[in-house]
Protein backbone atom coordinates (compact mmCIF):
# COMPACT_ATOMS: atom_id res chain seq x y z
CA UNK A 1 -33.24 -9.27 32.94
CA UNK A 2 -36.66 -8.00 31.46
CA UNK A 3 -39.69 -9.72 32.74
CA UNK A 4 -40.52 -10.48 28.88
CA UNK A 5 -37.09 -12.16 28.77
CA UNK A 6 -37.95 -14.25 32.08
CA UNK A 7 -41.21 -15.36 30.63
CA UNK A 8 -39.71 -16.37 27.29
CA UNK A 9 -37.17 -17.96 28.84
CA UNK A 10 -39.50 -20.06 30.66
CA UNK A 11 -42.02 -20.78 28.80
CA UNK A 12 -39.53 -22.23 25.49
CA UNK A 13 -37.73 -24.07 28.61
CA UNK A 14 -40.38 -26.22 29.30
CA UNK A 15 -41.87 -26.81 25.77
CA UNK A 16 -38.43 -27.92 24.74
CA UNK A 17 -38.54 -30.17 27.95
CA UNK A 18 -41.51 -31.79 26.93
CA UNK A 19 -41.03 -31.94 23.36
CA UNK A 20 -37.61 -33.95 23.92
CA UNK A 21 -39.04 -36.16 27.01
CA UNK A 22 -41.61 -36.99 24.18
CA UNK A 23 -39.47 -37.92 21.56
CA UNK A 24 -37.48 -39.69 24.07
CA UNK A 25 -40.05 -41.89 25.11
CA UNK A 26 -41.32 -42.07 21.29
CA UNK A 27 -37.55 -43.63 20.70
CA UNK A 28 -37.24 -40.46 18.04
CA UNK A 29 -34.16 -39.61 19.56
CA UNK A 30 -31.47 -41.23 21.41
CA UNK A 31 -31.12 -40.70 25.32
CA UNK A 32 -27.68 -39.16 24.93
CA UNK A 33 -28.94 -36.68 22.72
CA UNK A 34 -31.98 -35.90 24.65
CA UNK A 35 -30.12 -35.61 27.69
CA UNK A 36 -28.53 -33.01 26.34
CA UNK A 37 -31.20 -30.96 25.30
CA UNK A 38 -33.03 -31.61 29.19
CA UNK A 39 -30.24 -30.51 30.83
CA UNK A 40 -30.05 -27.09 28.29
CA UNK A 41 -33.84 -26.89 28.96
CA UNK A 42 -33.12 -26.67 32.81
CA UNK A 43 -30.55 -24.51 32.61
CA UNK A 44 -32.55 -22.07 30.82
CA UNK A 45 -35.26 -22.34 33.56
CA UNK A 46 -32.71 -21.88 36.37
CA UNK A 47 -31.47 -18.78 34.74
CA UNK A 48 -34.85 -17.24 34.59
CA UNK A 49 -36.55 -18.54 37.79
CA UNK A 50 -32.92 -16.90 39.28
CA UNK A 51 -32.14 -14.18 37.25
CA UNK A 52 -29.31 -13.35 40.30
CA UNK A 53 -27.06 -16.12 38.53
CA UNK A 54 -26.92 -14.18 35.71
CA UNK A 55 -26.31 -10.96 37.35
CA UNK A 56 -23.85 -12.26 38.98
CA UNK A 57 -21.83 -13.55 35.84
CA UNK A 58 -22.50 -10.39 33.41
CA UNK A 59 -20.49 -8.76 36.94
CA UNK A 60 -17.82 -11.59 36.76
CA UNK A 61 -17.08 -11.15 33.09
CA UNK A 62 -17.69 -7.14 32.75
CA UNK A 63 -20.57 -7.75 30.28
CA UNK A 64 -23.47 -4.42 29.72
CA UNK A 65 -26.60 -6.78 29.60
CA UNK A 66 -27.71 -10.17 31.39
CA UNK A 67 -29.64 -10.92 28.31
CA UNK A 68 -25.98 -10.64 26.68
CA UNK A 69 -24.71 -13.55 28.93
CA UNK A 70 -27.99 -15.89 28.37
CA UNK A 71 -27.39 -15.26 24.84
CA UNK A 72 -23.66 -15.93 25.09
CA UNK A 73 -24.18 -19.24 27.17
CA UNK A 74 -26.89 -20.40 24.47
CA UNK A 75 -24.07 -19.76 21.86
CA UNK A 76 -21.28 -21.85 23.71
CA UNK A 77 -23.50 -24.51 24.74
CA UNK A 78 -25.12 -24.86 20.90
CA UNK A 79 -21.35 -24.74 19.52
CA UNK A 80 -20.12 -27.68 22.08
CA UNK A 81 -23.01 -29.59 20.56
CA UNK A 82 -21.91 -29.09 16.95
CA UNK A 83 -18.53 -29.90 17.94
CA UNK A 84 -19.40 -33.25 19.29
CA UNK A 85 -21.66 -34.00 16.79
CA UNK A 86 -18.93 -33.32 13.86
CA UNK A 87 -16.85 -35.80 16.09
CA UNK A 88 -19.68 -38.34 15.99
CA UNK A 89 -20.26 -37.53 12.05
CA UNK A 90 -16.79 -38.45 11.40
CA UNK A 91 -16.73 -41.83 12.90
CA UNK A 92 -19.72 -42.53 10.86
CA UNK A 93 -17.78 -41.44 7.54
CA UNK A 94 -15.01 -43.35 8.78
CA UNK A 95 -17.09 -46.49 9.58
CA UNK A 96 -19.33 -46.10 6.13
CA UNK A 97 -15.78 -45.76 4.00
CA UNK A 98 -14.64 -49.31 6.22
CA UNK A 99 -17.91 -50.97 5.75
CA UNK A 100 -17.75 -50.05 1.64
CA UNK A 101 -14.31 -51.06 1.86
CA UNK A 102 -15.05 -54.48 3.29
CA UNK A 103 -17.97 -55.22 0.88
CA UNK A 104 -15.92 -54.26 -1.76
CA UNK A 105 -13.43 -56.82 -1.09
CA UNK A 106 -16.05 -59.66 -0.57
CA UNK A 107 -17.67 -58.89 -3.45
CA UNK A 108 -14.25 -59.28 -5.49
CA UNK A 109 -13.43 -62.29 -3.46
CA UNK A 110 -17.30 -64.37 -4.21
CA UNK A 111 -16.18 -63.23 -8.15
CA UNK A 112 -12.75 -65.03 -7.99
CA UNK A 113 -14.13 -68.55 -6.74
């Protein structure tokens, strides 16, 4: 891994760990969200204060680059976010849809009486 890459690495790390800590504490953001975006922020440090992880998993999988493997564990990690939070935008659908539902039928039943 390039020493550019390292740098990088480290230096969007820990703005994105203070950013979120700040909007944390600003209640901008819930903790479960935030948490998840401090623990991707330390991951990304770990990876370029010890580049030898990554080494060591571009040899596990077979892969040309290191940089290829940050990149690929950036990927995954961003996609299991948007999974969860399609999961967590479909309950909200679901609730919205119950909640019009609901007011509907109150609304019908204060016209009847």
């Amino acid at each position: 891994m390039t020493a550019v890459l390292r740098i990088g690495l480290i230096l969007i790390s820990i703005m994105s760990f203070f950013i979120i800590v700040r909007k944390i504490r600003k209640s901008k953001i819930r903790i479960e969200d935030g948490l998840f975006w401090v623990v991707f922020a330390i991951i990304l440090i770990v990876f370029a204060v010890f580049p030898g992880v990554i080494y060591f998993i571009s040899d596990l999988v077979g892969a040309k680059s290191p940089a290829n493997i940050v990149y690929l564990i950036i990927i995954g990690m961003l996609l299991i976010k948007l999974f969860f939070m399609s999961i967590q935008i479909s309950l909200l659908e679901n609730k919205v849809v119950n909640l019009a539902q609901e007011m509907a039928l109150k609304e019908k039943e204060d016209g009847e009486e």
